[in-house]
N, C-alpha and C. Protein backbone atom coordinates (compact mmCIF):
# COMPACT_ATOMS: atom_id res chain seq x y z
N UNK A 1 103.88 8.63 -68.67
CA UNK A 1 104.32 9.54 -67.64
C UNK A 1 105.73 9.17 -67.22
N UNK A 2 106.74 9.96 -67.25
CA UNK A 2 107.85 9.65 -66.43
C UNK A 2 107.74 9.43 -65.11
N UNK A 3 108.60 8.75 -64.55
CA UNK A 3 108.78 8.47 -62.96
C UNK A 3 108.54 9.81 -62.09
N UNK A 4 108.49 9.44 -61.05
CA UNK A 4 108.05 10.67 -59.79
C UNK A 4 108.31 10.51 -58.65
N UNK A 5 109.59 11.40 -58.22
CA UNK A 5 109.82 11.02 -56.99
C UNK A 5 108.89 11.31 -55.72
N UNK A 6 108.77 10.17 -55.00
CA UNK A 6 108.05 10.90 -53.46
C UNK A 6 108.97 10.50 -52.39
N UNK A 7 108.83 11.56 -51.48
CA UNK A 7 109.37 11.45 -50.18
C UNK A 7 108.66 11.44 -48.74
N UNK A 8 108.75 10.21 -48.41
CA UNK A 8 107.85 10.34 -47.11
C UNK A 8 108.28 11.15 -45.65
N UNK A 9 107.55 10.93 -45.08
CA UNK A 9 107.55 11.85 -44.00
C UNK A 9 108.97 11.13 -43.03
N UNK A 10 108.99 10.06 -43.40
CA UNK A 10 110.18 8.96 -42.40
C UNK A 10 111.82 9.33 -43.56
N UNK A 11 111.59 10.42 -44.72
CA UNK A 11 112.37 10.60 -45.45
C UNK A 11 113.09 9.33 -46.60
N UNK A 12 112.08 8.48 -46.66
CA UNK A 12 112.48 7.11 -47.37
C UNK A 12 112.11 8.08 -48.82
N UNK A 13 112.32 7.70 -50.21
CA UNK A 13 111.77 7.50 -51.11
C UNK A 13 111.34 6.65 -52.35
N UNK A 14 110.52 6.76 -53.09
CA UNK A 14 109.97 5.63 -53.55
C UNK A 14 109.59 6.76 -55.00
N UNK A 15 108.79 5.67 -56.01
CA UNK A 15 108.78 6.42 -57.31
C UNK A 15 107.42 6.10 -57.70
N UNK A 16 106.68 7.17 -57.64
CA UNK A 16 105.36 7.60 -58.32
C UNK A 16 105.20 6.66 -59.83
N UNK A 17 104.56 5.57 -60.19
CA UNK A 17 104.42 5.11 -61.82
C UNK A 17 103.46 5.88 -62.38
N UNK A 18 102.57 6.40 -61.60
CA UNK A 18 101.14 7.23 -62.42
C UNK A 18 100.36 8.23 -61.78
N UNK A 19 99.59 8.73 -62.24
CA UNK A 19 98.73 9.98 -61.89
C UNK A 19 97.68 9.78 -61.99
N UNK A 20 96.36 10.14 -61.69
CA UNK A 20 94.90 10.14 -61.77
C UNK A 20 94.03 10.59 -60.73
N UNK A 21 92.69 10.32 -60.93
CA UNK A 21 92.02 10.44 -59.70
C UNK A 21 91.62 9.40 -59.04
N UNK A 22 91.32 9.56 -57.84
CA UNK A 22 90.85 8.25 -56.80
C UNK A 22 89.48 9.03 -56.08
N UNK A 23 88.88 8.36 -56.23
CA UNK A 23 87.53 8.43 -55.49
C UNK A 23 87.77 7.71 -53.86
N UNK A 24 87.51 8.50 -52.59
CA UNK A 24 87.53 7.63 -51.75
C UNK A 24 86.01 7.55 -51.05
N UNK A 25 85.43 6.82 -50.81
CA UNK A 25 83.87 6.63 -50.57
C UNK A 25 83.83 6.82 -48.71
N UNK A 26 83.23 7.82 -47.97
CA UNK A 26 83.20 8.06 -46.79
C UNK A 26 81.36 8.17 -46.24
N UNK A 27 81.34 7.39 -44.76
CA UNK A 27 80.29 7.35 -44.77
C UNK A 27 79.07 8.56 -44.79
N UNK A 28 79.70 9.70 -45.20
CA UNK A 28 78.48 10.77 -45.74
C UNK A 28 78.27 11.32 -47.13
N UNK A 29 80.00 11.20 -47.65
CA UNK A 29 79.59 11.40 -49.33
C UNK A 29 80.92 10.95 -49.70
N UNK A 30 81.13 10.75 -51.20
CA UNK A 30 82.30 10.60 -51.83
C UNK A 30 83.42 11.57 -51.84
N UNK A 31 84.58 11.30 -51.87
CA UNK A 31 85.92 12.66 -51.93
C UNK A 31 86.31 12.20 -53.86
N UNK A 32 86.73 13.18 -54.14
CA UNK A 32 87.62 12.61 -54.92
C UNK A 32 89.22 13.64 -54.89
N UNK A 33 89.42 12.91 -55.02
CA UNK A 33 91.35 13.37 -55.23
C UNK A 33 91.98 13.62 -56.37
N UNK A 34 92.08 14.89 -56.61
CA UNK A 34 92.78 14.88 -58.28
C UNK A 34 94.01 14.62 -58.32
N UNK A 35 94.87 14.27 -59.14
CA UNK A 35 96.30 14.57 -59.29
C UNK A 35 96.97 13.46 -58.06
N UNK A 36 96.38 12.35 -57.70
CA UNK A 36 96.72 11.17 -56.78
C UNK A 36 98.01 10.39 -57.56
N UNK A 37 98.73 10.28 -56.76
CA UNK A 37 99.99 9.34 -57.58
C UNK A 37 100.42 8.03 -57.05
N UNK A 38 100.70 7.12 -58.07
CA UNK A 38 100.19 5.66 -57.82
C UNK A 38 101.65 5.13 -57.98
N UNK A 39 101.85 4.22 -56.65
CA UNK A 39 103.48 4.16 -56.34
C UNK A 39 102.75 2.95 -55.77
N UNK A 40 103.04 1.57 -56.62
CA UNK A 40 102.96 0.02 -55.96
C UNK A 40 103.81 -0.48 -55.16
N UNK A 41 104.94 0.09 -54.61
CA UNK A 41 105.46 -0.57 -53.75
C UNK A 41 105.26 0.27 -52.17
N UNK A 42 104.10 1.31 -51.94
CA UNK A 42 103.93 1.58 -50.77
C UNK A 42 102.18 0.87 -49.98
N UNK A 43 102.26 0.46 -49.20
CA UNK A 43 101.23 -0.37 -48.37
C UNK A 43 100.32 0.22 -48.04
N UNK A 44 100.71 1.16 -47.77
CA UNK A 44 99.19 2.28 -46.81
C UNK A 44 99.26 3.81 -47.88
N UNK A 45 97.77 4.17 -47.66
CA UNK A 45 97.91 4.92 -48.27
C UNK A 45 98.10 6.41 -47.58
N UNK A 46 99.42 7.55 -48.83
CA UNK A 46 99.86 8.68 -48.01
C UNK A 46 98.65 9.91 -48.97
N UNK A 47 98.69 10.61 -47.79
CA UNK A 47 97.95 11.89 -48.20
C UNK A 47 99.06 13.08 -47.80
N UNK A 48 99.46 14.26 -48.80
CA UNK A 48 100.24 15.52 -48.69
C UNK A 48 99.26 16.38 -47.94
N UNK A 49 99.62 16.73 -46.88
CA UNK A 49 99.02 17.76 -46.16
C UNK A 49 98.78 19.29 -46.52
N UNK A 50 100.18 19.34 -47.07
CA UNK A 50 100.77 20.46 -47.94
C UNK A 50 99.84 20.66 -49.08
N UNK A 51 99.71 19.96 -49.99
CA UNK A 51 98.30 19.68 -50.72
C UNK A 51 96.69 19.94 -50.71
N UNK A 52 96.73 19.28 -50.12
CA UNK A 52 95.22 19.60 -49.01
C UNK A 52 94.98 20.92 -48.68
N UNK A 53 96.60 21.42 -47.93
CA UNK A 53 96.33 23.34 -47.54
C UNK A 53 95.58 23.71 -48.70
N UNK A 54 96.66 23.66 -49.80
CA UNK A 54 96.89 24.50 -50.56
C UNK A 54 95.31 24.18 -51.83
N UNK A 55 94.46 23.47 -51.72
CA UNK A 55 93.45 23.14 -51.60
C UNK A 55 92.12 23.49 -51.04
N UNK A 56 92.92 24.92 -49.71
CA UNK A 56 91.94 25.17 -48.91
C UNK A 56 91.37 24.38 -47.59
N UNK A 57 91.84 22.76 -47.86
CA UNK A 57 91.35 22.21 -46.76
C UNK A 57 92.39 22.75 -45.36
N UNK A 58 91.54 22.45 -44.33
CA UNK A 58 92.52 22.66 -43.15
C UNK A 58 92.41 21.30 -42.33
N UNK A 59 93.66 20.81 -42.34
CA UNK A 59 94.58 19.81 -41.63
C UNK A 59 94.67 20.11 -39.85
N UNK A 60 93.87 19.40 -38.62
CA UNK A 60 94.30 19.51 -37.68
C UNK A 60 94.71 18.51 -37.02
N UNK A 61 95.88 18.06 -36.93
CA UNK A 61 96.14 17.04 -35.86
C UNK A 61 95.90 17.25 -34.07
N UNK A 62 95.32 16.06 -33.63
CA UNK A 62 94.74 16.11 -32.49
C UNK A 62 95.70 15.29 -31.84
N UNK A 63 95.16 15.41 -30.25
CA UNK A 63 96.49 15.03 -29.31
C UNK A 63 95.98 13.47 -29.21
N UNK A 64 95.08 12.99 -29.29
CA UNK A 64 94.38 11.61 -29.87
C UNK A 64 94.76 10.75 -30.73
N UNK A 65 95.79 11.35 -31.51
CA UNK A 65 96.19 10.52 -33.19
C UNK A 65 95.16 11.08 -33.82
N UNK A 66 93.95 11.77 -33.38
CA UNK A 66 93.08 11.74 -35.18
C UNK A 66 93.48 12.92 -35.84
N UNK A 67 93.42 13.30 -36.96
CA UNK A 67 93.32 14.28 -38.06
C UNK A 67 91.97 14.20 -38.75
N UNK A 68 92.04 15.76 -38.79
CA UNK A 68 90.90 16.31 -38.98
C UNK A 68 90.77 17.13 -40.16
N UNK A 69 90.05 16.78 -41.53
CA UNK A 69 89.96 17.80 -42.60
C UNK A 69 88.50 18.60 -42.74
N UNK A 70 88.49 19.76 -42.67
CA UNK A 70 87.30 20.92 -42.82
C UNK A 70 87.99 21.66 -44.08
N UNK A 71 86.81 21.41 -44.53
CA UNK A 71 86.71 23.04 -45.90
C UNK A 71 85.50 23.41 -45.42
N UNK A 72 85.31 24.83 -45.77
CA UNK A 72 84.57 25.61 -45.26
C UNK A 72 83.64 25.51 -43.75
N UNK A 73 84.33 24.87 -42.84
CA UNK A 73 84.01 25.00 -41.49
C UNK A 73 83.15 23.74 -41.70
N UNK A 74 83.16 22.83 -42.58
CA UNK A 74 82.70 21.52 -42.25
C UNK A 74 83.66 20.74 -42.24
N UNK A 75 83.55 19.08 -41.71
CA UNK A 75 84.38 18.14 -41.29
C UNK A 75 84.03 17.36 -42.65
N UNK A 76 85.03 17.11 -43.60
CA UNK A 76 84.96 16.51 -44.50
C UNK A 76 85.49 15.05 -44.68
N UNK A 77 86.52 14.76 -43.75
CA UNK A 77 86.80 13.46 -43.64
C UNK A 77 87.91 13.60 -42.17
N UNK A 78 88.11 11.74 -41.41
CA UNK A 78 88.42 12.25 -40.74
C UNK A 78 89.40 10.80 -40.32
N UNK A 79 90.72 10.70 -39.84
CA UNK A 79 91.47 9.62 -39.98
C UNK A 79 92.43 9.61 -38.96
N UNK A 80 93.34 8.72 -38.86
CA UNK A 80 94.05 8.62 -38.20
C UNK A 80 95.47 8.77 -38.48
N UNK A 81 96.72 9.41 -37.32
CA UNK A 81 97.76 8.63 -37.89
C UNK A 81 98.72 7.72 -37.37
């Protein structure tokens, strides 16, 4: 795979080495993530919101810090930022 640029939300960028899926394990069922891109020099892990839309999920940030993902009017996972 060639390199891949990403740009974070703080506008830094960094370079994607790979592609795949990631399974993330949540305490009611598994997610998986297609098309996840694997960049070793970032610490935490980023999720595209933009992505997710366009995915169908819906993204709500709360006045709490949490974010909130629903597909089809269920709560599918749920995090902080």
């Amino acid at each position: 795979m060639t390199t891949r640029s990403i740009r974070t939300a703080t506008a830094e960028r960094t370079q994607a080495l790979g592609i795949g899926t990631v399974t993330i394990k949540t305490p009611s069922h598994p997610i998986e993530l297609n098309d996840a891109l694997h960049a070793t020099n970032i610490q935490t892990a980023l999720l595209s919101v933009s992505s997710a839309t366009i995915r169908g999920i819906r993204v709500t940030f709360e006045p709490t810090g949490e974010v909130v993902f629903e597909k089809e009017g269920h709560v599918v996972a749920t995090g902080t930022r």
